[in-house]
N, C-alpha and C. Protein backbone atom coordinates (compact mmCIF):
# COMPACT_ATOMS: atom_id res chain seq x y z
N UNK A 1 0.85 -1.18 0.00
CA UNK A 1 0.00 0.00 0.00
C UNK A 1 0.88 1.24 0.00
N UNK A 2 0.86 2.25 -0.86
CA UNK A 2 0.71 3.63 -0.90
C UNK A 2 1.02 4.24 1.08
N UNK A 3 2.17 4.81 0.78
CA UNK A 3 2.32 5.85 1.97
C UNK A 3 1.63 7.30 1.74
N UNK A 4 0.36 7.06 2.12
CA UNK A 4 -0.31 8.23 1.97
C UNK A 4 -0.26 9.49 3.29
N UNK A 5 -0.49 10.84 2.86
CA UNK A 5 -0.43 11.61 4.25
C UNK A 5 -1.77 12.34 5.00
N UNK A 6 -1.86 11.87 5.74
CA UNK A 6 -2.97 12.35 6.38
C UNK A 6 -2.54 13.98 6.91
N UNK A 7 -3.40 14.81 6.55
CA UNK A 7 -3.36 16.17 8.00
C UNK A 7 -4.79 17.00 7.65
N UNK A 8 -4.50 17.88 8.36
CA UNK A 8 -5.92 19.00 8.65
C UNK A 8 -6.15 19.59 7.23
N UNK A 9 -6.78 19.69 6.71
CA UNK A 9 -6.87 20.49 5.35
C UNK A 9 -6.89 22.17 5.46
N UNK A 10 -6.53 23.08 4.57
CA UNK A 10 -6.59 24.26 5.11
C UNK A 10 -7.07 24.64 4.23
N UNK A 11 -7.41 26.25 3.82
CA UNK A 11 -8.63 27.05 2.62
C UNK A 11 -7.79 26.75 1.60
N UNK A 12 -6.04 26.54 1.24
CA UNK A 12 -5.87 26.72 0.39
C UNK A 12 -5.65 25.01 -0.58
N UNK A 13 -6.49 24.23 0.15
CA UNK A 13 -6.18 22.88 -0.22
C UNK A 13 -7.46 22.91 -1.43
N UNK A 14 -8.53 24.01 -0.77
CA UNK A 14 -9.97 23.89 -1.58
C UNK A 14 -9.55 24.10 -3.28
N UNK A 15 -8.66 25.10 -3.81
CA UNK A 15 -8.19 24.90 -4.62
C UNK A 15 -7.16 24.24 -5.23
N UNK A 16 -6.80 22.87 -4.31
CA UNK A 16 -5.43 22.40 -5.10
C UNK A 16 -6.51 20.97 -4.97
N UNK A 17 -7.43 20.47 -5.04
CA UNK A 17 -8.08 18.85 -5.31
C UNK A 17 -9.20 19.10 -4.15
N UNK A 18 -9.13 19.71 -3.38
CA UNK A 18 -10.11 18.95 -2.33
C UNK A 18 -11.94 19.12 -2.67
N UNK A 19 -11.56 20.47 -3.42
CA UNK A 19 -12.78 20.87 -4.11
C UNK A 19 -13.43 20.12 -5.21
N UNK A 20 -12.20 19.11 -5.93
CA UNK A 20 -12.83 18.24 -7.01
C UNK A 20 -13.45 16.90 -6.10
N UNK A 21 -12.87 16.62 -4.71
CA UNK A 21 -13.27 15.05 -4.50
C UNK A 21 -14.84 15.82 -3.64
N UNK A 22 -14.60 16.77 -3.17
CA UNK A 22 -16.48 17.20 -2.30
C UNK A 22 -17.36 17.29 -3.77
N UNK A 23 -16.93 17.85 -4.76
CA UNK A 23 -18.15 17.48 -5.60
C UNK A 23 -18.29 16.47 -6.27
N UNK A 24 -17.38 15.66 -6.49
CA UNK A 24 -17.52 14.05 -6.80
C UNK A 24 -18.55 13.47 -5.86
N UNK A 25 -18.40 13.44 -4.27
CA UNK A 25 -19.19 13.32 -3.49
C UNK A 25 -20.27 13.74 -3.21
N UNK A 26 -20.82 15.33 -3.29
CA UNK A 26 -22.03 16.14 -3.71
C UNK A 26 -22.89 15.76 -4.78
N UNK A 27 -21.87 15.15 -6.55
CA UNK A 27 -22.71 14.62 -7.21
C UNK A 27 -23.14 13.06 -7.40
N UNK A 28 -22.50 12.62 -6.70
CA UNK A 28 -23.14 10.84 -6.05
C UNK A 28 -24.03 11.27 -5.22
N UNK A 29 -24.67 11.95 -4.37
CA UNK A 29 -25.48 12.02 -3.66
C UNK A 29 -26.46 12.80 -4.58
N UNK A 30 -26.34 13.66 -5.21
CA UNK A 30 -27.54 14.35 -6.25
C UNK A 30 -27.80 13.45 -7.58
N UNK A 31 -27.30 12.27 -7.79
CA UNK A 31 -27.93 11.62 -9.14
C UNK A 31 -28.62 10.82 -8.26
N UNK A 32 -28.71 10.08 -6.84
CA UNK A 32 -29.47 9.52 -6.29
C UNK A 32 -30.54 9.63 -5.56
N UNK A 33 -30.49 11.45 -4.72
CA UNK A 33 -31.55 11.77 -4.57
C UNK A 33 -31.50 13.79 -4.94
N UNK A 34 -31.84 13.88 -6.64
CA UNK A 34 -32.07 15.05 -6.82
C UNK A 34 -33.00 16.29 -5.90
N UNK A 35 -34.12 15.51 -5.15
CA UNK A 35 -34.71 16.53 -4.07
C UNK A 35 -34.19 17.08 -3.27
N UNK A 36 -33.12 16.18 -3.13
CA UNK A 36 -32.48 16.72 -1.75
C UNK A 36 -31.08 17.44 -1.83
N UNK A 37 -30.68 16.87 -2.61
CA UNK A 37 -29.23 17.66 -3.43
C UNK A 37 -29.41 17.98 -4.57
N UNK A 38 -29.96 19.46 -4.59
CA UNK A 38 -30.19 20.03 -5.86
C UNK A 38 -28.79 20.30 -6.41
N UNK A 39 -29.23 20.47 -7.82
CA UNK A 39 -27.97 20.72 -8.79
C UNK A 39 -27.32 22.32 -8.40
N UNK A 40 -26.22 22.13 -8.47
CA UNK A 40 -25.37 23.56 -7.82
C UNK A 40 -24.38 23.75 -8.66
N UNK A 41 -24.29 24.77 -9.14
CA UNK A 41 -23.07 25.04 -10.02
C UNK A 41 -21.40 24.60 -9.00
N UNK A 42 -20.76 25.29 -9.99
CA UNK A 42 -19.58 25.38 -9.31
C UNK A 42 -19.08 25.67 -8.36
N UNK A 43 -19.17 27.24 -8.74
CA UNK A 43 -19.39 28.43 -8.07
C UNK A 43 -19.94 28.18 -6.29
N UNK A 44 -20.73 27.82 -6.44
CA UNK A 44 -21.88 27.45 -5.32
C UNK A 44 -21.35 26.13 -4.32
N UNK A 45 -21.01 25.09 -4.79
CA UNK A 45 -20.28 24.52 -4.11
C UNK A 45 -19.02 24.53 -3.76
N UNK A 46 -18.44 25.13 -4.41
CA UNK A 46 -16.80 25.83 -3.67
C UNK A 46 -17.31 27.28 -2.61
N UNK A 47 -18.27 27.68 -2.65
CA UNK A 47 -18.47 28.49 -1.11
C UNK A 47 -19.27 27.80 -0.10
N UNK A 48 -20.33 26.58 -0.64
CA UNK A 48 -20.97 25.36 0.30
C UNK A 48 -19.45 25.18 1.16
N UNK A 49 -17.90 24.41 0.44
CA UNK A 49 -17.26 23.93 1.08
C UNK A 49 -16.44 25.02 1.86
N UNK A 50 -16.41 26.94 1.21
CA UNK A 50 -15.51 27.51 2.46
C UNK A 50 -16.14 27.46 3.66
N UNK A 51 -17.53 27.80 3.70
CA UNK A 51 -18.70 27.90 4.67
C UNK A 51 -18.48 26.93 5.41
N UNK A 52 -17.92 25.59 5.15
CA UNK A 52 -18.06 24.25 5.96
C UNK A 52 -16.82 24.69 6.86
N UNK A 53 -15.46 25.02 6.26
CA UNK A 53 -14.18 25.58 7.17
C UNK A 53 -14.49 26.13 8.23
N UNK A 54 -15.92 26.88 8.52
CA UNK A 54 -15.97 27.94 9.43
C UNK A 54 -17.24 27.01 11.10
N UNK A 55 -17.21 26.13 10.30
CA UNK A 55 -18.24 24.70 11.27
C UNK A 55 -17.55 23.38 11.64
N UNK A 56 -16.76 23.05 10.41
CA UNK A 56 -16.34 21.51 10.57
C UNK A 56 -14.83 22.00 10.66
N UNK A 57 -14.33 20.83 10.98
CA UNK A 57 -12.84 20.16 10.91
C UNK A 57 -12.35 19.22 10.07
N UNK A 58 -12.11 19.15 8.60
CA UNK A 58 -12.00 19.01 7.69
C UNK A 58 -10.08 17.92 7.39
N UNK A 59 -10.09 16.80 7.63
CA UNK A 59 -9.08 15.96 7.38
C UNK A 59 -8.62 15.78 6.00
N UNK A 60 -7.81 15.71 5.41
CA UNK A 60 -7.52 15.15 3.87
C UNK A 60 -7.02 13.93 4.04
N UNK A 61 -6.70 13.06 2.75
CA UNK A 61 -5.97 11.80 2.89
C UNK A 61 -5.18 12.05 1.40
N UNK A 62 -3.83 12.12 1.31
CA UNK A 62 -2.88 12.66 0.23
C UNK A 62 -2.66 11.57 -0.35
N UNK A 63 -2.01 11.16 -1.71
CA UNK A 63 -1.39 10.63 -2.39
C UNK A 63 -0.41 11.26 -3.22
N UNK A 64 0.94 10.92 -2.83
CA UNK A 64 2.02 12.16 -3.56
C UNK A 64 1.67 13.41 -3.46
N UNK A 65 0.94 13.73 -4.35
CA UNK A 65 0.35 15.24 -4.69
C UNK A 65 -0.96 15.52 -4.58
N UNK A 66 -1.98 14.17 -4.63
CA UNK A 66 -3.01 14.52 -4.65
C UNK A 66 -3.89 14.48 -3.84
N UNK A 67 -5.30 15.31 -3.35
CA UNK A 67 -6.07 14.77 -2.51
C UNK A 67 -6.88 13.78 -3.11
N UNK A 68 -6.97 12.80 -2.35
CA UNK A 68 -8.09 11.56 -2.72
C UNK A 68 -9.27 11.23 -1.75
N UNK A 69 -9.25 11.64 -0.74
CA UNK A 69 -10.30 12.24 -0.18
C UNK A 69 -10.22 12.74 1.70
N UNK A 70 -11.25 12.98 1.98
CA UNK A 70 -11.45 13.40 3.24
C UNK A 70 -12.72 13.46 3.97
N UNK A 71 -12.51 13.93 5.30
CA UNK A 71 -13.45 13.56 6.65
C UNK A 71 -14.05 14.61 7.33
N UNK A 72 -14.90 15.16 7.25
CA UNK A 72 -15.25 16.15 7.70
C UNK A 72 -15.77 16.09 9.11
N UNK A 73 -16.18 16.45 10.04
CA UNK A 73 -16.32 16.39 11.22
C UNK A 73 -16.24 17.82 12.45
N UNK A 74 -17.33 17.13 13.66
CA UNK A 74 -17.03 18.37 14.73
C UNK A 74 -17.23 17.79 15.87
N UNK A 75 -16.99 18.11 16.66
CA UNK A 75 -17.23 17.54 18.24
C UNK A 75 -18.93 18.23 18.50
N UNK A 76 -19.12 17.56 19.43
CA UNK A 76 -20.13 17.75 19.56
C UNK A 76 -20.39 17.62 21.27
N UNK A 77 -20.85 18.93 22.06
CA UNK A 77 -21.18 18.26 23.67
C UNK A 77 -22.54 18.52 24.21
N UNK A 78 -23.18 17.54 24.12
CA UNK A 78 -24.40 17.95 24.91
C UNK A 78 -24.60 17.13 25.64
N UNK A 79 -25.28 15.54 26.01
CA UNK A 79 -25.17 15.18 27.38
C UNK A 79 -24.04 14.26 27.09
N UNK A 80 -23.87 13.49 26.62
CA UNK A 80 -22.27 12.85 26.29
C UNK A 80 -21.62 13.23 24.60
N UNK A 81 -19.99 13.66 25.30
CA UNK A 81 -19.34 14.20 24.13
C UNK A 81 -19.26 13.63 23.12
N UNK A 82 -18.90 13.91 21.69
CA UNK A 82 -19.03 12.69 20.81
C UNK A 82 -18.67 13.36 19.46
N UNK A 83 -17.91 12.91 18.94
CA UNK A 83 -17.38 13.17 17.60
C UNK A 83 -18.37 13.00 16.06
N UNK A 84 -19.15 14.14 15.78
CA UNK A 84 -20.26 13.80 14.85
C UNK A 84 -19.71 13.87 13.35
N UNK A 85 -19.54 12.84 12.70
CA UNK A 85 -18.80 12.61 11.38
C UNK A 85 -19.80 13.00 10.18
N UNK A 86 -19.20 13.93 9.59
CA UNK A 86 -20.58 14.91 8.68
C UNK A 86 -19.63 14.58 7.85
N UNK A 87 -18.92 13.95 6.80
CA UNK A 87 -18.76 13.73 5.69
C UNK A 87 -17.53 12.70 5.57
N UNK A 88 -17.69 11.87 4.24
CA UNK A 88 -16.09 11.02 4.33
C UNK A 88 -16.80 10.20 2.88
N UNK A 89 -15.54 11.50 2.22
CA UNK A 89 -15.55 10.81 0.52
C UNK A 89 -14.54 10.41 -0.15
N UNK A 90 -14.45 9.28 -0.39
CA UNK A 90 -12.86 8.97 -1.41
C UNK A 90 -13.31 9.05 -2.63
N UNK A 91 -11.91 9.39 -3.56
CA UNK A 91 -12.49 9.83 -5.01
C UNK A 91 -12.07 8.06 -5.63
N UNK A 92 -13.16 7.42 -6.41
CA UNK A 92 -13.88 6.77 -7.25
C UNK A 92 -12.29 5.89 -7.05
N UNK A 93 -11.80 6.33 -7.52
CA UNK A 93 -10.29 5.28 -8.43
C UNK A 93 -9.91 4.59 -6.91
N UNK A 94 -10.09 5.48 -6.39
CA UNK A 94 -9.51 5.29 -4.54
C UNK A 94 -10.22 4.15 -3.69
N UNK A 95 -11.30 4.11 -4.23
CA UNK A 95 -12.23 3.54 -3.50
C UNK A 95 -11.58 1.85 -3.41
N UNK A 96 -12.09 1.13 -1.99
CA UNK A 96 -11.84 -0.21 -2.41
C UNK A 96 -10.53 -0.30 -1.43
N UNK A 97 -9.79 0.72 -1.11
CA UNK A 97 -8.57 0.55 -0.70
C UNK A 97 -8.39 0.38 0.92
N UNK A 98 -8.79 0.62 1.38
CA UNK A 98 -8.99 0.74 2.79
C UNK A 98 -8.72 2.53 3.42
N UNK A 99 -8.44 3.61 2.70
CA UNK A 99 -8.98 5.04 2.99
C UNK A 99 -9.63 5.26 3.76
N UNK A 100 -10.97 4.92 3.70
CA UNK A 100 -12.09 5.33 4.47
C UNK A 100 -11.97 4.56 5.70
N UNK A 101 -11.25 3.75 6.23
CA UNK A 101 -10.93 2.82 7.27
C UNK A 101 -9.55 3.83 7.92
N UNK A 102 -8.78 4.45 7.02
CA UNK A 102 -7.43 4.89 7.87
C UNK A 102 -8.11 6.49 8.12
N UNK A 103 -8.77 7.13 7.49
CA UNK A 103 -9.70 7.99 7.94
C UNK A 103 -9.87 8.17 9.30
N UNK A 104 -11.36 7.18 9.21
CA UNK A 104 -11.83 6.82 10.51
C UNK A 104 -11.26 6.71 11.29
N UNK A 105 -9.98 5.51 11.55
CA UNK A 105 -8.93 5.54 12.28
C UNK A 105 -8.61 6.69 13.11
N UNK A 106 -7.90 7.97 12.11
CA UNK A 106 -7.79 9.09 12.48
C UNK A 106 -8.70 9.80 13.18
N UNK A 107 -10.05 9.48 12.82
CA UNK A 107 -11.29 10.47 13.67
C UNK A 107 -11.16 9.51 15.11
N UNK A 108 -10.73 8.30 15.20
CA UNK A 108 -11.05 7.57 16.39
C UNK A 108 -9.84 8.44 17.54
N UNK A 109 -8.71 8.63 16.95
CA UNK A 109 -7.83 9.16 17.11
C UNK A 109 -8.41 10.64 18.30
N UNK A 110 -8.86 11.35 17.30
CA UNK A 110 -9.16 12.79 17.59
C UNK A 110 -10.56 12.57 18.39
N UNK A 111 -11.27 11.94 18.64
CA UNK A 111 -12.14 11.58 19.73
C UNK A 111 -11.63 11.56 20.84
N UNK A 112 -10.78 10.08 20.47
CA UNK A 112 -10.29 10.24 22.03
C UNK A 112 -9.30 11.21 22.75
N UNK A 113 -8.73 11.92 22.13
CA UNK A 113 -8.10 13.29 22.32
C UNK A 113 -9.12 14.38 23.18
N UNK A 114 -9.86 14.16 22.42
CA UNK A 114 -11.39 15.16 22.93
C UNK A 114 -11.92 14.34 24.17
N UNK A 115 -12.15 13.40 24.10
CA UNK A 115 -12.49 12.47 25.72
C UNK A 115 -14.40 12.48 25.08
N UNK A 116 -14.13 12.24 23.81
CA UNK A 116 -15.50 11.68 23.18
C UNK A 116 -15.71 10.46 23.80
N UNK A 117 -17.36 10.09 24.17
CA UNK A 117 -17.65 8.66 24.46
C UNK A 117 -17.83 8.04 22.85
N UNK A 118 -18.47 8.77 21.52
CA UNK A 118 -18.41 8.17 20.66
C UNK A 118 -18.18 8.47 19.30
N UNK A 119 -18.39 8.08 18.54
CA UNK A 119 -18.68 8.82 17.34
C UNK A 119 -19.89 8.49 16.32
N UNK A 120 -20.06 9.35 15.64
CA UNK A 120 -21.83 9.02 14.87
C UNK A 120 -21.91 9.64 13.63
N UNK A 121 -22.38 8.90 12.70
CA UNK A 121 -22.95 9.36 11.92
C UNK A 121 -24.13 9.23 10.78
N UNK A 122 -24.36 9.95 9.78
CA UNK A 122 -25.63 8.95 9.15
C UNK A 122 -25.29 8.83 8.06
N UNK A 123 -25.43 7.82 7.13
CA UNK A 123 -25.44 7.32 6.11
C UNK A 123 -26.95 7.64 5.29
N UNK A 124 -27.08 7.25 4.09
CA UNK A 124 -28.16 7.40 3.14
C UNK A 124 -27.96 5.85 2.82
N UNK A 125 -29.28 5.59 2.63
CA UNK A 125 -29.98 4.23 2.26
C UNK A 125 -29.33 3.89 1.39
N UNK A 126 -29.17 4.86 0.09
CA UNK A 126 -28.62 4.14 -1.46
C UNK A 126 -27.18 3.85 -1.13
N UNK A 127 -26.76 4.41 -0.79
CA UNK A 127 -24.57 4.44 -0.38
C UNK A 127 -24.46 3.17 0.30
N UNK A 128 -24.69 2.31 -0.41
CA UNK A 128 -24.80 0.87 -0.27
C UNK A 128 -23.25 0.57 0.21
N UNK A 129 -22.09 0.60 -0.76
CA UNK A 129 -20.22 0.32 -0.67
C UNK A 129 -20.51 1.25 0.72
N UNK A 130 -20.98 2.55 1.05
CA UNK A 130 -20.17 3.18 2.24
C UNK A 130 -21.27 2.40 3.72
N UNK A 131 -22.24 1.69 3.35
CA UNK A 131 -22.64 1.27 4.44
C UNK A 131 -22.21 0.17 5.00
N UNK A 132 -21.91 -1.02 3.52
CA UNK A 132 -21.05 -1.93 3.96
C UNK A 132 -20.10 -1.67 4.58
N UNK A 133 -18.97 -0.62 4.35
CA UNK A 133 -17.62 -0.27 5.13
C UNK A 133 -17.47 0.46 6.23
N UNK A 134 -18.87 0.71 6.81
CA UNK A 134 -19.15 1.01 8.25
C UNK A 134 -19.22 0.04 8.83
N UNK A 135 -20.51 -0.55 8.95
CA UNK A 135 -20.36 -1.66 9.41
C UNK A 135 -18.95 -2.96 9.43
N UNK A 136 -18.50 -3.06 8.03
CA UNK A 136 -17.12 -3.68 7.94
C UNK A 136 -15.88 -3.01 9.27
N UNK A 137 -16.18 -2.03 9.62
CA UNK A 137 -14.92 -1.39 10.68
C UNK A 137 -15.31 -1.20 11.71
N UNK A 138 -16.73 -1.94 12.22
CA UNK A 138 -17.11 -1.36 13.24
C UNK A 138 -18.31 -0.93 13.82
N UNK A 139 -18.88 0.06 12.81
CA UNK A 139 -19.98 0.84 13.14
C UNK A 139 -21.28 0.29 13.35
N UNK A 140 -21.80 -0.03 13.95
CA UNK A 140 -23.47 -0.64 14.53
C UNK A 140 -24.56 -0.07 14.28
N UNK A 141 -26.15 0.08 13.64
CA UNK A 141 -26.74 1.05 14.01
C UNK A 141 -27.21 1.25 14.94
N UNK A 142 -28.10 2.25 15.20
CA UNK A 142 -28.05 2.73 16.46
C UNK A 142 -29.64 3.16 16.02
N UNK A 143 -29.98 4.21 15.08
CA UNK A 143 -31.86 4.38 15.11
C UNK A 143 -31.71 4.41 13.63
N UNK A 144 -32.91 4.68 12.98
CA UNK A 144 -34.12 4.39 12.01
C UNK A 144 -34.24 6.07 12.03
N UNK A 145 -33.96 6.22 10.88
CA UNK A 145 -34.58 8.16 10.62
C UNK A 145 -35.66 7.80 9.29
N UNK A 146 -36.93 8.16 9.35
CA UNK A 146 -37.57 7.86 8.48
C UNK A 146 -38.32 9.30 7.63
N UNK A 147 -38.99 9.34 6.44
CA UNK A 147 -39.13 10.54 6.01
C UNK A 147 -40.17 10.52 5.22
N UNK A 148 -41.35 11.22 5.04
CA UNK A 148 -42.74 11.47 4.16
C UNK A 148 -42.01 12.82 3.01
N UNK A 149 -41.94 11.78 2.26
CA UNK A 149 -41.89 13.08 0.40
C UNK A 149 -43.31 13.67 0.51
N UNK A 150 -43.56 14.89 0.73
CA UNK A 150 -45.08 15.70 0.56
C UNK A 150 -44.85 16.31 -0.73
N UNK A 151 -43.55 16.42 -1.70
CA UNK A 151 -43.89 17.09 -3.29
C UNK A 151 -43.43 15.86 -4.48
């Protein structure tokens, strides 16, 4: 395997790849459910992702030069602390490799740094490969979020 580098991503990573693997990820989630991830230009999702800099904590995973993907995330404290995992996309070619496992790793990492009891997050029904590889590392569910389409 590839000695890849993990670190914090910073604003100026948005223009060197990180901005191509969030909309790789933005548009797998909008060919599967267009209601909910409307179509967004460019434009629009490269300020979706500065906007995220100013909420989340944003990991990369490098290859030589490139980003191939990353983990978005924030702590979270209300009655027990807990590391809430709001995004984790590898780009397509990447996939398959174990990434999204050395990722995680890393968020398990930065939990327990934080003195998180856990970590959480939600998946979408269709993201079939990323549900298997939750569960494959670990992850259990925990509830049922259910939803009425009214249009």
């Amino acid at each position: 395997m590839n000695d890849f580098i993990i670190r914090e991503a910073t604003l100026e990573d948005i223009d060197n790849g990180l901005l191509n693997v969030y909309i790789e990820g933005y548009e797998y989630h909008q060919a599967s459910r267009p209601d909910v991830f409307i179509s967004r230009a460019y434009e629009q999702l490269r300020e979706d992702l500065i906007k995220d800099f100013d909420k989340l904590s944003i990991i990369i995973i490098i290859d030589k030069t490139e980003i191939v993907g990353y983990l978005s995330y924030k702590i979270v404290d209300r009655r027990n602390r807990k590391l809430d995992l709001n995004q984790l996309v590898i780009k397509e070619d990447y996939r398959g490799k174990g990434l999204g496992k050395i990722l995680i790793e890393e968020a398990k990492k930065i939990a327990i740094e934080n003195n998180c009891s856990r970590i959480e997050l939600n998946c979408w029904l269709f993201n079939k490969n990323a549900l298997a590889m939750y569960e494959h590392i670990g992850f259990c569910k925990q509830r049922m979020m259910y939803e009425m389409k009214l249009k």
